[in-house]
C-alpha atoms as a PDB file:
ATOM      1  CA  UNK A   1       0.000   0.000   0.000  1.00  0.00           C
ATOM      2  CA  UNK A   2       1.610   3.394  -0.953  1.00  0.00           C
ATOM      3  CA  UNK A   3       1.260   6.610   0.399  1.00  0.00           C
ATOM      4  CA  UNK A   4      -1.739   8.391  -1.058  1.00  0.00           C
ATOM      5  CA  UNK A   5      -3.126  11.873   0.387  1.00  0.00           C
ATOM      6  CA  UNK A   6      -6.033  11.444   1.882  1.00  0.00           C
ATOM      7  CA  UNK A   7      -7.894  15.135   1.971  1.00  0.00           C
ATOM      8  CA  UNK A   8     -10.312  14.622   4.969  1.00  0.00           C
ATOM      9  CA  UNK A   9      -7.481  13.328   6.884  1.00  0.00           C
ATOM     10  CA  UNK A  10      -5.382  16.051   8.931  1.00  0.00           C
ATOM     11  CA  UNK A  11      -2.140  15.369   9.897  1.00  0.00           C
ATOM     12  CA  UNK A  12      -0.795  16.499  13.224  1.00  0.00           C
ATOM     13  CA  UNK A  13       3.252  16.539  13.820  1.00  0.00           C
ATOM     14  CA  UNK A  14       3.348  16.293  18.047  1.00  0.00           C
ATOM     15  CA  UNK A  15       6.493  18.593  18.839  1.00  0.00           C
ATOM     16  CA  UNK A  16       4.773  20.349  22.245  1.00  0.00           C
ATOM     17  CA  UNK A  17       7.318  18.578  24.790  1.00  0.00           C
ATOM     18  CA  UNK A  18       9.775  19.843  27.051  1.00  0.00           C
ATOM     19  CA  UNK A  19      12.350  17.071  25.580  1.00  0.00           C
ATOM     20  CA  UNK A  20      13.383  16.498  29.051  1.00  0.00           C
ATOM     21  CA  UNK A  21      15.609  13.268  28.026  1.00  0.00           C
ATOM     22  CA  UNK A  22      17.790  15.550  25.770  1.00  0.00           C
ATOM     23  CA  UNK A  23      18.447  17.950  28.264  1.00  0.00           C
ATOM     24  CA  UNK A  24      15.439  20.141  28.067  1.00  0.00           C
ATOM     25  CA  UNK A  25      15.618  21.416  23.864  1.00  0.00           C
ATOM     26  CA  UNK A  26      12.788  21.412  21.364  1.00  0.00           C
ATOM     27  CA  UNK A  27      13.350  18.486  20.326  1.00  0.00           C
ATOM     28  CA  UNK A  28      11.750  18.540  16.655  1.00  0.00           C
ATOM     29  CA  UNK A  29      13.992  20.861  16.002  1.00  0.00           C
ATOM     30  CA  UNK A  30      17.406  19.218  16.657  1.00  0.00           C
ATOM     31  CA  UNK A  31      19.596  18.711  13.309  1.00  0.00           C
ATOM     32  CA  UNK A  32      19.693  15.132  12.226  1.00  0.00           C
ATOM     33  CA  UNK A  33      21.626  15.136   9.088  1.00  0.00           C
ATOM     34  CA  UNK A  34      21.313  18.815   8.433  1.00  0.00           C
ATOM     35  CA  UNK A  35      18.126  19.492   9.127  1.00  0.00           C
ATOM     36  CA  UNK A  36      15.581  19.545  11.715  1.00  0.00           C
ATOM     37  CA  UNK A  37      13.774  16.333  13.052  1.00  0.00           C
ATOM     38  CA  UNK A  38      10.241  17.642  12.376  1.00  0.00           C
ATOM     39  CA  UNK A  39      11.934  18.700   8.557  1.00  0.00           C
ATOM     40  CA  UNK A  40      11.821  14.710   8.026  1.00  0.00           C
ATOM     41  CA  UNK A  41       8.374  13.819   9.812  1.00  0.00           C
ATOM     42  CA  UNK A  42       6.593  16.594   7.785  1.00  0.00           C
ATOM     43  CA  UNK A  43       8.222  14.987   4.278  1.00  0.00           C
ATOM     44  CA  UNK A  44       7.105  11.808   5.153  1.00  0.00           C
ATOM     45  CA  UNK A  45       3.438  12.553   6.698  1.00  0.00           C
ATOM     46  CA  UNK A  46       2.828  15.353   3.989  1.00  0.00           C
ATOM     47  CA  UNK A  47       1.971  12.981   1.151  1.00  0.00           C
ATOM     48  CA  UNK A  48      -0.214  10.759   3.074  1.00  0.00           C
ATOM     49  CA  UNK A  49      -2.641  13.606   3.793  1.00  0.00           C
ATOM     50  CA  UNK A  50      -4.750  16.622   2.905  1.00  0.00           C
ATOM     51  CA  UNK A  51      -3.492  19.173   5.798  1.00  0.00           C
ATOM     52  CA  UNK A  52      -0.682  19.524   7.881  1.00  0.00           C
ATOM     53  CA  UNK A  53      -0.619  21.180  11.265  1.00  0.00           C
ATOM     54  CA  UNK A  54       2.132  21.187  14.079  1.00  0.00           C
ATOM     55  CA  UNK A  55       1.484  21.320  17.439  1.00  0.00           C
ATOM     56  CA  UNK A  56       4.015  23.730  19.020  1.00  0.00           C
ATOM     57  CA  UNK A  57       4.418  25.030  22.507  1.00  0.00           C
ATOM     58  CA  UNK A  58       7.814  26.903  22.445  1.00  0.00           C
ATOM     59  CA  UNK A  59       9.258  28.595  18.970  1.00  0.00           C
ATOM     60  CA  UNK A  60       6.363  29.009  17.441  1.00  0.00           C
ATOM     61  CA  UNK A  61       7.957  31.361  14.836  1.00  0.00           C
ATOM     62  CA  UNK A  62      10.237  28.378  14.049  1.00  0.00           C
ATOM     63  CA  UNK A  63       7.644  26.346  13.558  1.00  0.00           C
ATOM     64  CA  UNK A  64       5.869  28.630  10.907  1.00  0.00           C
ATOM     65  CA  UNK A  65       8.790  29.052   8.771  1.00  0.00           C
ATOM     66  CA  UNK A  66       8.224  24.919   7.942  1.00  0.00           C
ATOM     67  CA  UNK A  67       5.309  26.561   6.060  1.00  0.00           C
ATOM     68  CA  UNK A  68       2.439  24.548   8.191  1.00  0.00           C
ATOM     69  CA  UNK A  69      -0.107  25.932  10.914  1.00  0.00           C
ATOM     70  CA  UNK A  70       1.300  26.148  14.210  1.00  0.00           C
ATOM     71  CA  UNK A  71      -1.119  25.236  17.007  1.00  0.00           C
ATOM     72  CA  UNK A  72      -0.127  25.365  20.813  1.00  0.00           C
ATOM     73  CA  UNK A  73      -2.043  22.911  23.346  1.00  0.00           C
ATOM     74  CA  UNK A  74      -5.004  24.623  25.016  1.00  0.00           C
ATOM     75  CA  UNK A  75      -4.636  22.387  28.028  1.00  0.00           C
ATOM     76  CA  UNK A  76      -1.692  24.011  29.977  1.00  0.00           C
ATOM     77  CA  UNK A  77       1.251  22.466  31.731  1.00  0.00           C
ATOM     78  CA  UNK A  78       2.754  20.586  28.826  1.00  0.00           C
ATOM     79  CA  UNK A  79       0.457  18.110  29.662  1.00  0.00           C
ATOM     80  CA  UNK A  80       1.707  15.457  26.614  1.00  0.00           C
ATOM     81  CA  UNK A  81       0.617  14.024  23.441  1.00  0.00           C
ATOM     82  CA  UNK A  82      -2.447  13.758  24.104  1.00  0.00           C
ATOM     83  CA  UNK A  83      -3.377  17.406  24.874  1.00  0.00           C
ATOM     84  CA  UNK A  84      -1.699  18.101  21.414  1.00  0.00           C
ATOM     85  CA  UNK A  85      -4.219  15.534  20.340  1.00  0.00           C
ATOM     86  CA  UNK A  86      -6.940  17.664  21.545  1.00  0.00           C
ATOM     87  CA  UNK A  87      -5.195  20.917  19.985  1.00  0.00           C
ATOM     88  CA  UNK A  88      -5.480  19.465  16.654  1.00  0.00           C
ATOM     89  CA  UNK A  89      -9.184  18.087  17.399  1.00  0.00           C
ATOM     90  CA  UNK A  90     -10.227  21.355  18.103  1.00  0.00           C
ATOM     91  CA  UNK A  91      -8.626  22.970  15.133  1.00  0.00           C
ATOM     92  CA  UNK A  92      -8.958  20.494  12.087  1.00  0.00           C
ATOM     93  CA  UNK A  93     -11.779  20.953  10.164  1.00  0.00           C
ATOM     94  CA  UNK A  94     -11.359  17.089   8.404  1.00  0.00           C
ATOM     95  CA  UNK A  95     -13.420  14.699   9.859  1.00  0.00           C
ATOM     96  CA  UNK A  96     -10.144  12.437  10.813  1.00  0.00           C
ATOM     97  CA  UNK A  97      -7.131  14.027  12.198  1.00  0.00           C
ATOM     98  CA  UNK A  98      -3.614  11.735  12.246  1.00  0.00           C
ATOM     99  CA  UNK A  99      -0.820  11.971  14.367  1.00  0.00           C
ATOM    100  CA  UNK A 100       2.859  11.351  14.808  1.00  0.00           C
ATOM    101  CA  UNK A 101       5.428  12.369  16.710  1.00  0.00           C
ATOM    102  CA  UNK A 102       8.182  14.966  15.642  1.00  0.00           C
ATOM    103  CA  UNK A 103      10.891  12.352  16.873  1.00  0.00           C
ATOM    104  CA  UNK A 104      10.426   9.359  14.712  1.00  0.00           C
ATOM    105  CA  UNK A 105      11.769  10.579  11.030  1.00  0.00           C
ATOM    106  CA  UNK A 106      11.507   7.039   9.506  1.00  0.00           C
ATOM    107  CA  UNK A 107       7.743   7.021   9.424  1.00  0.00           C
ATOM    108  CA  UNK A 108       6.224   4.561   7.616  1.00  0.00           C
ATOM    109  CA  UNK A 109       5.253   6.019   3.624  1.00  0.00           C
ATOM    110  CA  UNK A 110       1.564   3.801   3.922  1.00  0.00           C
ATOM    111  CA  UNK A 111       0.978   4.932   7.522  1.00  0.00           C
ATOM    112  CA  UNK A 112      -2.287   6.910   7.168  1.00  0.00           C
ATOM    113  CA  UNK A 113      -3.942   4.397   4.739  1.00  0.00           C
ATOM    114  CA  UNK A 114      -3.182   1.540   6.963  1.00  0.00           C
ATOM    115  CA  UNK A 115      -4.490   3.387   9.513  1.00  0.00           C
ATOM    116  CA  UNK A 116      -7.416   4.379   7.898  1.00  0.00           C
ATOM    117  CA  UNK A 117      -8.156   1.143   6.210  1.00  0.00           C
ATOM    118  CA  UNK A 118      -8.745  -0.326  10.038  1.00  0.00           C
ATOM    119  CA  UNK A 119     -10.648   2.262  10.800  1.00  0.00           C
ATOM    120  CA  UNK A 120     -13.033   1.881   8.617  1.00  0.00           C
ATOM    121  CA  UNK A 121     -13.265  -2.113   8.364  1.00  0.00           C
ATOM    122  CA  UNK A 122     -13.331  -1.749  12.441  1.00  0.00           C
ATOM    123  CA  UNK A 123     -15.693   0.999  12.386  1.00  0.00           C
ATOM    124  CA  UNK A 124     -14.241   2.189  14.909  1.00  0.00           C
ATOM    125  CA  UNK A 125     -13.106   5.740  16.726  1.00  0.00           C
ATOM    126  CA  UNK A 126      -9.737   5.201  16.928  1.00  0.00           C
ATOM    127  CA  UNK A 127      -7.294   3.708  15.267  1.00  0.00           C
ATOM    128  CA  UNK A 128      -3.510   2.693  16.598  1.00  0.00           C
ATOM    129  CA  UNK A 129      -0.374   1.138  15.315  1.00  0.00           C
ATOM    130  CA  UNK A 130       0.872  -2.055  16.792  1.00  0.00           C
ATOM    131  CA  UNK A 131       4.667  -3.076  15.370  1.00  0.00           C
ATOM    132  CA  UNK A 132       6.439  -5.662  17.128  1.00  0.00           C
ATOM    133  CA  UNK A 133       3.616  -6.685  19.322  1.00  0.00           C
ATOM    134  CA  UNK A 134       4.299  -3.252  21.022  1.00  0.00           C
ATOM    135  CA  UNK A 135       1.143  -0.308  20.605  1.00  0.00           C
ATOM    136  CA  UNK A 136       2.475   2.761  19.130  1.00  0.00           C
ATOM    137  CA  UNK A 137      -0.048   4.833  20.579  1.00  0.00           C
ATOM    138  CA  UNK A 138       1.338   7.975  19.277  1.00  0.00           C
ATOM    139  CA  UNK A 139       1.008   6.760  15.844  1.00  0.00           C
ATOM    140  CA  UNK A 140      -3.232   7.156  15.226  1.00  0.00           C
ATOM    141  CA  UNK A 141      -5.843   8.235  13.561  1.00  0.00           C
ATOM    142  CA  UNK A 142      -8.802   9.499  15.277  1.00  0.00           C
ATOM    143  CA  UNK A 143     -12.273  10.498  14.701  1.00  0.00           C
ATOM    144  CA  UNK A 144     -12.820  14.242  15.150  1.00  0.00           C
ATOM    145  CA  UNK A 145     -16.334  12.786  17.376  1.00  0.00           C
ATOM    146  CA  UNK A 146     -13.577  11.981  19.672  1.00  0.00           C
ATOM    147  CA  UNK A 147     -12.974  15.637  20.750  1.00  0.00           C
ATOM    148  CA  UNK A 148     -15.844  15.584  23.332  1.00  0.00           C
ATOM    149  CA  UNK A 149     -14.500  12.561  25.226  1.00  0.00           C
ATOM    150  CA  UNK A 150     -10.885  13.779  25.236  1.00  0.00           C
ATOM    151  CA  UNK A 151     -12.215  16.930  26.007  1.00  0.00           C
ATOM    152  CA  UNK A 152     -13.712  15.432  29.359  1.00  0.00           C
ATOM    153  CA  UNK A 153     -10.631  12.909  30.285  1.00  0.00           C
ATOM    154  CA  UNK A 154      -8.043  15.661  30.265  1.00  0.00           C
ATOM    155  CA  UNK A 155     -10.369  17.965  32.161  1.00  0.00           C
ATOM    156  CA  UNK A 156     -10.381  15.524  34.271  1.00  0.00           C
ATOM    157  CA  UNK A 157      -6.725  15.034  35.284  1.00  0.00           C
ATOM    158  CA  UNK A 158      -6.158  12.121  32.716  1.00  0.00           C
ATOM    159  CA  UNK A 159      -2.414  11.955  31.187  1.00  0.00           C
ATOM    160  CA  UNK A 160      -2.609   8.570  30.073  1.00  0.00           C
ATOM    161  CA  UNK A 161      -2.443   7.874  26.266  1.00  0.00           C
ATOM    162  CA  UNK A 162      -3.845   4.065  26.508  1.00  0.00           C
ATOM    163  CA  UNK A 163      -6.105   5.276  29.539  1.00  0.00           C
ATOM    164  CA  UNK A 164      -7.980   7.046  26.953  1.00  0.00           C
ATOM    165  CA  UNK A 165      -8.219   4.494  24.397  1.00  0.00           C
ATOM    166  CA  UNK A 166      -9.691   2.094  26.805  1.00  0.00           C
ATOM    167  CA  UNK A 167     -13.132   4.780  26.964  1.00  0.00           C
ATOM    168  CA  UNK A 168     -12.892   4.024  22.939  1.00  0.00           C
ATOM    169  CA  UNK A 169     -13.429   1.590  20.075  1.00  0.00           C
ATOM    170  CA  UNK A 170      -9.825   1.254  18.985  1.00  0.00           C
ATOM    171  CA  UNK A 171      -9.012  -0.976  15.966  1.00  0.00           C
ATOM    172  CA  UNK A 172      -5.320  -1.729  15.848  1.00  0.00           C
ATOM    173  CA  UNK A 173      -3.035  -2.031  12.656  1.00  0.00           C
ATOM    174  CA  UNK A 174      -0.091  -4.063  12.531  1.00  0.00           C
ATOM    175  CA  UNK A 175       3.081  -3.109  10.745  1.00  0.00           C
ATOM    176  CA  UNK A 176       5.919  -4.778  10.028  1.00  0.00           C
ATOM    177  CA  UNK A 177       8.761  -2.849  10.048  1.00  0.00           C
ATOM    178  CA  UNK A 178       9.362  -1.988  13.759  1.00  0.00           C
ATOM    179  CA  UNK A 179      12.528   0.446  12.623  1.00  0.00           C
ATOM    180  CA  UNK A 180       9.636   2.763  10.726  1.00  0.00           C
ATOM    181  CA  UNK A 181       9.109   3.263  14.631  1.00  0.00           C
ATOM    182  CA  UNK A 182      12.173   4.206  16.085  1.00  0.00           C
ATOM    183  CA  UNK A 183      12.028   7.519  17.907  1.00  0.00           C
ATOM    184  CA  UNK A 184      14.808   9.632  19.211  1.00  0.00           C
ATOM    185  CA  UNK A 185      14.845  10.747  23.055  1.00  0.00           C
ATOM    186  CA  UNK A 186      18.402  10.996  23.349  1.00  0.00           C
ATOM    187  CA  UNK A 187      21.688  12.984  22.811  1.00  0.00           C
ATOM    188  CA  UNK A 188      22.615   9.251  22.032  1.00  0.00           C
ATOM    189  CA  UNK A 189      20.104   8.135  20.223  1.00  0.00           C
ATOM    190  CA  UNK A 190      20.534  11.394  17.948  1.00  0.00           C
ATOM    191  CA  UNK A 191      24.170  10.617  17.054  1.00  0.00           C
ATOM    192  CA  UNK A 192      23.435   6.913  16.838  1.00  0.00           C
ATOM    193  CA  UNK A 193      20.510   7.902  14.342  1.00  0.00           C
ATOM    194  CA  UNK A 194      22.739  10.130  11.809  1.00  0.00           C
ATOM    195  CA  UNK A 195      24.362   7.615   9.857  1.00  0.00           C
ATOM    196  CA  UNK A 196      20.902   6.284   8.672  1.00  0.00           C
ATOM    197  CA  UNK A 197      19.614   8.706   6.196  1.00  0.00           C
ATOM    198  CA  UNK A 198      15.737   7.979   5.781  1.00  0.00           C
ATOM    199  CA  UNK A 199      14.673   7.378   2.492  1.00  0.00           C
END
């Protein structure tokens, strides 16, 4: 299955963190190779749908210069991906909305039509990669219906991605190439990462 934009699906790049395992930076915006790591998410994701949106909450000028709507989360305290979640709910105006982290640049090309072909066979509000018999619950696609209840569980002091999923119907989609997943936390991980120039 190759990549193949899909205009009522948004796609959301998640770059709101405090990258607190690389010493506190932006992380979508450290240099692999040259260029930024959010520079290869938003090659790979851009294809596979109709809109792109990133989901900033420092360097928002930064951000813009990538060309793409910059949205902050609306739920303060960097409260993680899933308030950038409901930051691109709020603000797409597709009825699906898919996203990905800034930190994993080998993405996988067929992501969103995987994702969406499970969704639809599932019929379901949610769906999830699963590579490696691991959930990659970063890696979704999700109703825009699904505002309301995310709405209510961060409201209501919940962090937890899969704590969420569990108030949903959730189809998951294996893949399997588990490097497409890789994501870079690290200083390390960074320099261990350069020599492989995604393709």
């Amino acid at each position: 299955m190759s990549a193949v934009a899909e205009p009522k699906i948004t796609g959301l790049v998640l770059a709101g963190g405090l990258g607190r395992r690389m010493g506190g930076v932006d992380k979508g915006l450290q240099l692999l190779n040259g260029k930024p790591m959010v520079a290869w998410v938003l090659e790979r994701l851009k294809p596979q749908v109709g809109t792109l949106l990133i989901n900033a909450n420092q360097n928002p000028e930064v951000y813009e210069g990538f060309g793409y709507g910059v949205i902050a989360d609306r739920i303060g305290g960097f409260a993680g991906p899933l308030a950038g979640t409901h930051a691109g709910l709020t603000a797409c105006t597709t009825p699906l909305l898919a996203t990905v982290p800034c930190d994993s640049p080998f993405l996988p090309l067929d992501l969103v039509a995987r994702l969406h072909s499970g969704l639809e066979r599932e019929g379901a509000e949610l769906a999830v990669a699963r590579s490696g018999g691991q959930l990659q619950p970063v890696f979704a696609l999700v109703r825009r219906e699904a505002l309301q209840s995310l709405t209510a569980f961060l409201t209501g002091g919940g962090r937890k991605v899969d704590a969420w999923f569990a108030n949903l119907a959730v189809a998951t989609v294996d893949f399997p190439d588990v490097q497409s997943f890789a994501n870079i936390n690290t200083r390390e991980e960074l320099n261990a990462m350069a020599p492989i120039v995604p393709s």
